[in-house]
Protein backbone atom coordinates (compact mmCIF):
# COMPACT_ATOMS: atom_id res chain seq x y z
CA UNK A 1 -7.76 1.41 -9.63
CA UNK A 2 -11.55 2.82 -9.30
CA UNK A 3 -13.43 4.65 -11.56
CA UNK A 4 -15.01 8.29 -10.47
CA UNK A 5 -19.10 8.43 -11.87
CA UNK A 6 -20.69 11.31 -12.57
CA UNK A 7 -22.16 11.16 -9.12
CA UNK A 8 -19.09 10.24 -7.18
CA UNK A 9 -15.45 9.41 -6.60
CA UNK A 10 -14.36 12.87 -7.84
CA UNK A 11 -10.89 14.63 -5.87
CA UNK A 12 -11.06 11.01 -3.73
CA UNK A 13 -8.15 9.36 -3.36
CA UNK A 14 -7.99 5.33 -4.83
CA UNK A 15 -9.95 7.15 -8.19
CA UNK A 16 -8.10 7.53 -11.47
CA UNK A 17 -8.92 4.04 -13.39
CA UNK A 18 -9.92 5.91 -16.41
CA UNK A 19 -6.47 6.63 -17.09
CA UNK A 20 -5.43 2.94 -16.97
CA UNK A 21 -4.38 2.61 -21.07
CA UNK A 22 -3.25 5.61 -21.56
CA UNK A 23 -0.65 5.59 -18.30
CA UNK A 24 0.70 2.18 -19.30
CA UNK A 25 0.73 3.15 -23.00
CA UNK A 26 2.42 5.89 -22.36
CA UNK A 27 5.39 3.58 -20.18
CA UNK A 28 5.41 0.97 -23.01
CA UNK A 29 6.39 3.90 -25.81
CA UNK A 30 8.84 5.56 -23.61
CA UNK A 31 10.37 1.69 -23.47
CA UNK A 32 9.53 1.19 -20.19
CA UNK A 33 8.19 -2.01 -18.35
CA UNK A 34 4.96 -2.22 -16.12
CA UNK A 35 5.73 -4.69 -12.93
CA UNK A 36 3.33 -3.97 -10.55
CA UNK A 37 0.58 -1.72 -10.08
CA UNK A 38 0.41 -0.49 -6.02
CA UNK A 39 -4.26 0.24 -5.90
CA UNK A 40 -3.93 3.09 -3.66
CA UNK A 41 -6.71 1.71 -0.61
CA UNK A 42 -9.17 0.97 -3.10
CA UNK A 43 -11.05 -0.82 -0.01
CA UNK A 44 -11.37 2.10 2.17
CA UNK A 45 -11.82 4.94 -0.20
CA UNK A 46 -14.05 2.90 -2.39
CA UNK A 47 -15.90 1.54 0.27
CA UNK A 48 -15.78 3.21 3.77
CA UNK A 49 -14.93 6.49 3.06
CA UNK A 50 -17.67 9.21 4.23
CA UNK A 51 -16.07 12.22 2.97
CA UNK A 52 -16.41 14.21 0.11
CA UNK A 53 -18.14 12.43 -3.25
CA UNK A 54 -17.16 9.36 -2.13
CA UNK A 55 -18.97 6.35 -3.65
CA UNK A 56 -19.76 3.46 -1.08
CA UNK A 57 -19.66 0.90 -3.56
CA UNK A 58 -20.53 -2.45 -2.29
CA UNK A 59 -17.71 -4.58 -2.24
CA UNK A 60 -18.42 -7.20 -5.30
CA UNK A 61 -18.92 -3.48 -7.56
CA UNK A 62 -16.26 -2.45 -6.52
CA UNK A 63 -13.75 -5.68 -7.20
CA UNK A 64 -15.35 -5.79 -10.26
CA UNK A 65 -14.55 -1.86 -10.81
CA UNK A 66 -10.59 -2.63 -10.12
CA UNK A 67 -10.86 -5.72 -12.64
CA UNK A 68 -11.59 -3.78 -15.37
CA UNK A 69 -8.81 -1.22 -14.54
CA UNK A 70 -6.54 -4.72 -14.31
CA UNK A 71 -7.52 -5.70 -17.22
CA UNK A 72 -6.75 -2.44 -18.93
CA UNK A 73 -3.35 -2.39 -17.73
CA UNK A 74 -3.22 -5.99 -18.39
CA UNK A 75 -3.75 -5.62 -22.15
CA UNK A 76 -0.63 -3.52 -22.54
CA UNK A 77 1.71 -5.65 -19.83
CA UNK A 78 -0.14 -9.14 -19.92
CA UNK A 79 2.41 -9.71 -17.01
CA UNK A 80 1.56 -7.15 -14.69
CA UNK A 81 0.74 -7.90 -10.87
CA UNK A 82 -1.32 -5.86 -8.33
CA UNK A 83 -0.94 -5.00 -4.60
CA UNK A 84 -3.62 -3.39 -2.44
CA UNK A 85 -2.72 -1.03 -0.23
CA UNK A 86 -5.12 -0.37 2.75
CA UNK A 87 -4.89 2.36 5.79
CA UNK A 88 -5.45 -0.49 8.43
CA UNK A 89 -5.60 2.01 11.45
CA UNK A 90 -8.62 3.95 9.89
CA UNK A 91 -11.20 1.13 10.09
CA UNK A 92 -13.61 1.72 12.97
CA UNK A 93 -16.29 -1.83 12.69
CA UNK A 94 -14.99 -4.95 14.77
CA UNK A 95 -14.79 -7.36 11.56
CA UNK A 96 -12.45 -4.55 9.42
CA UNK A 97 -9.83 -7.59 9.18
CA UNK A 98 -12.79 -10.35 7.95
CA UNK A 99 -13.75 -7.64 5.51
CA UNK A 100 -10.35 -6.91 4.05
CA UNK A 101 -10.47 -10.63 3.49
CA UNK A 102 -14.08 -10.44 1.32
CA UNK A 103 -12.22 -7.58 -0.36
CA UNK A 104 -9.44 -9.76 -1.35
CA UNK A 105 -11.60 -12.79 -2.43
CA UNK A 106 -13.93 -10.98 -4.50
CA UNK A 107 -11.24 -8.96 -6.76
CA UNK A 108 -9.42 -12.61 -7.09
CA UNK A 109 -12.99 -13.72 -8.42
CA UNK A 110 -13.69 -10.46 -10.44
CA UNK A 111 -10.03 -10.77 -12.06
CA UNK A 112 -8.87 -14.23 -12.31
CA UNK A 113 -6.05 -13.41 -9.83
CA UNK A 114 -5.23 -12.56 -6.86
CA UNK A 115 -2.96 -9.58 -5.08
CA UNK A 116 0.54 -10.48 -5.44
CA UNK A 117 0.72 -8.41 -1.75
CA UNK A 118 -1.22 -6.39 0.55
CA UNK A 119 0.62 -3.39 1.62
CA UNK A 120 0.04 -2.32 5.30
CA UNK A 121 0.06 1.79 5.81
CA UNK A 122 0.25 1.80 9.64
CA UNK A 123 -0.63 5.25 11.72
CA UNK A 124 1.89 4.71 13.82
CA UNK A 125 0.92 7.78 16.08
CA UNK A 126 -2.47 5.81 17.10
CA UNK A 127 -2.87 4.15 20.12
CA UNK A 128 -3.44 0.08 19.60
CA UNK A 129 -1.37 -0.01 16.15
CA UNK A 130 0.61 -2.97 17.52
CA UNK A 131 -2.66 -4.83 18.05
CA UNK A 132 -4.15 -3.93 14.85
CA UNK A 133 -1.46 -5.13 13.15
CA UNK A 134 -0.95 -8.50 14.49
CA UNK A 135 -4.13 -9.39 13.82
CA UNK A 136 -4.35 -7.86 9.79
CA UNK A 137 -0.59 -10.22 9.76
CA UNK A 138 -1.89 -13.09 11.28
CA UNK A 139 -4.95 -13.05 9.06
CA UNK A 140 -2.90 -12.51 5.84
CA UNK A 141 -0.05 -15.37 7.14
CA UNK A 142 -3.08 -17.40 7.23
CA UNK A 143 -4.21 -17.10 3.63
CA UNK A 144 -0.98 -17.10 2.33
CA UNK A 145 -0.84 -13.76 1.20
CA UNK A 146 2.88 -11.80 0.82
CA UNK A 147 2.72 -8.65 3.03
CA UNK A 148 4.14 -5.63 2.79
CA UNK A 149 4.47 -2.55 5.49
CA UNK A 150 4.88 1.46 4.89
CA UNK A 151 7.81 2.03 6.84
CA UNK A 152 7.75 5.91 7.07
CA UNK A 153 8.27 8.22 10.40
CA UNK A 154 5.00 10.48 11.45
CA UNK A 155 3.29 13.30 9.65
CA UNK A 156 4.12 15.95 12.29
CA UNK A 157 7.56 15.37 12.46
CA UNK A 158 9.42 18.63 12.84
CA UNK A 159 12.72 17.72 11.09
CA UNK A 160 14.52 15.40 8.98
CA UNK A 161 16.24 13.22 11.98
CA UNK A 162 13.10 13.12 13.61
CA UNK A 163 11.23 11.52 10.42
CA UNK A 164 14.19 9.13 9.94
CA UNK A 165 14.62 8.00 13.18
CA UNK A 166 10.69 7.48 13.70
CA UNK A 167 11.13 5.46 11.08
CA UNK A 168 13.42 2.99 12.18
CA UNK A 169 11.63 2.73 15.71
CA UNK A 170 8.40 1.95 13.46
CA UNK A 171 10.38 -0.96 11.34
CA UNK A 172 12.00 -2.49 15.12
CA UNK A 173 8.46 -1.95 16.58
CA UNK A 174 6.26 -4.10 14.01
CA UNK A 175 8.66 -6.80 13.16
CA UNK A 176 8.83 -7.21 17.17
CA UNK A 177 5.54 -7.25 17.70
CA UNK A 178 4.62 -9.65 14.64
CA UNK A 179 7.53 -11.84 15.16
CA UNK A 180 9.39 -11.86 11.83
CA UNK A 181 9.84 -9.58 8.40
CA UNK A 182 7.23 -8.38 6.30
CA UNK A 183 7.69 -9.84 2.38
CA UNK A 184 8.13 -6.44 1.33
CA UNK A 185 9.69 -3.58 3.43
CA UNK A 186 8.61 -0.01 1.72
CA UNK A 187 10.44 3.06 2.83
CA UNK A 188 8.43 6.12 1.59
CA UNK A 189 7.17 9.45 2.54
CA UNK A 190 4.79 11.80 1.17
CA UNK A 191 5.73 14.57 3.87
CA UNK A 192 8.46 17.37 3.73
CA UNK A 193 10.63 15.20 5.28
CA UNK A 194 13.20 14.00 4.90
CA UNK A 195 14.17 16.59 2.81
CA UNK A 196 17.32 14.84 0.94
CA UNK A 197 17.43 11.35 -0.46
CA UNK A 198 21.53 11.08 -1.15
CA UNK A 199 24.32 11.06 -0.45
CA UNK A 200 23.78 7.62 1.35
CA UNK A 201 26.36 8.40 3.44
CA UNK A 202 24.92 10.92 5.39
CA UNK A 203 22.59 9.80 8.63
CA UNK A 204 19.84 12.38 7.47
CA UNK A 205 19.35 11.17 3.80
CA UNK A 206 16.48 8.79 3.04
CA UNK A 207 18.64 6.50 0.92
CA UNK A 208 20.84 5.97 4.49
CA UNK A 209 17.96 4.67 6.33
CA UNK A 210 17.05 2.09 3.65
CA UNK A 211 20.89 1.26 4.07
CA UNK A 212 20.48 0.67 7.72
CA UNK A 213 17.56 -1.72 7.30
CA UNK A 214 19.16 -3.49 4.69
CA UNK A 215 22.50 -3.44 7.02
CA UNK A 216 20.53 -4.24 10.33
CA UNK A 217 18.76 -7.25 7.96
CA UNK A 218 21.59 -9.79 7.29
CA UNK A 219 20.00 -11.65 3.60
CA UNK A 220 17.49 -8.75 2.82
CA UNK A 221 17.63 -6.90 -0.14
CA UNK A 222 15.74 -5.45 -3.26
CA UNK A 223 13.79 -7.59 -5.29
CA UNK A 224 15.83 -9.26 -8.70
């Protein structure tokens, strides 16, 4: 959703705006339809990030910056919503949850709309994720906005059960702690593992732990 400068934002992740029109042209002539765009932690790559070429971009610049990829996306799907995704366990200032909240303000300002969801990617592996957590869920209840959480097993898993059933300890773990189900539940990895996604009958395919959760979830299913 951000655009790199000649300066900065080049190789960081969240960058890639530029190729807003030309991506969702490129659906639309294959006869596809654009849904929903996922900004991949616009916030904290935009923003926080210290690595790298990465920008700092004051938070107004940088809602603006995502409008204008919006609207890009927006002129080929006029339809189209937009979820933020932000790595809530890599924010290290007290008021990280106040400033996800500016965050979410200003690109509702800078584009006439707001997230349909904010996506939650959890390090589950970090000490004090439960706490973190209820407080980004109790802040987002509290504005009324949908959430969504990364259900995904750790990045040092050594094999396929140990990924899956991380997994499903993570999804028990942060509905118990916040009390109730996340709008969206999103199973996905971007790890060796697990290695297989079907047949859905097997206990060490990805597809067979989405089945679980929907199983374990009396009510829950993909969206219509």
């Amino acid at each position: 959703m951000l655009h790199a400068s000649a300066t900065c934002g080049h190789a960081v992740e969240g960058y890639g705006g530029e190729h807003a029109t030309a991506v969702a042209e490129r659906i639309r002539r294959l006869g596809g339809t654009l849904q929903y765009v996922a900004a991949d932690e616009p916030l904290f790559f935009g923003h926080y990030y210290r690595r790298g070429s990465a920008c700092h971009t004051s938070i107004p610049d940088l809602a603006q910056d995502a409008a204008s990829t919006a609207r890009a996306f927006q002129v080929v799907f006029p339809n189209v919503q937009f979820i933020d995704i932000e790595p809530i366990s890599n924010y290290e200032i007290p008021n990280w949850v106040n400033t996800i909240g500016q965050w979410l303000k200003a690109f509702r300002q800078a584009s006439g709309q707001p997230f349909a969801a904010v996506h939650l990617d959890i390090a589950w592996w970090r000490v004090g994720w439960q706490q973190r957590a209820q407080a980004i869920t109790s802040y987002l209840r509290g504005i009324g906005e949908p959430i969504g959480v990364i259900y995904n097993g750790n990045a040092k898993a050594q094999s396929d059960e140990e990924w899956l059933n991380q997994a499903r300890e993570h999804y028990q773990a942060y509905e118990a702690v916040v009390g109730s189900l996340p709008t969206d539940a999103i199973f996905q990895t971007w790890v060796p593992h697990p290695a297989r996604i079907l047949p859905e009958t097997s206990p060490m395919a990805f597809s067979n732990l989405i089945l679980d959760y929907v199983r374990s979830h009396p009510g829950v299913g993909p969206h219509s």
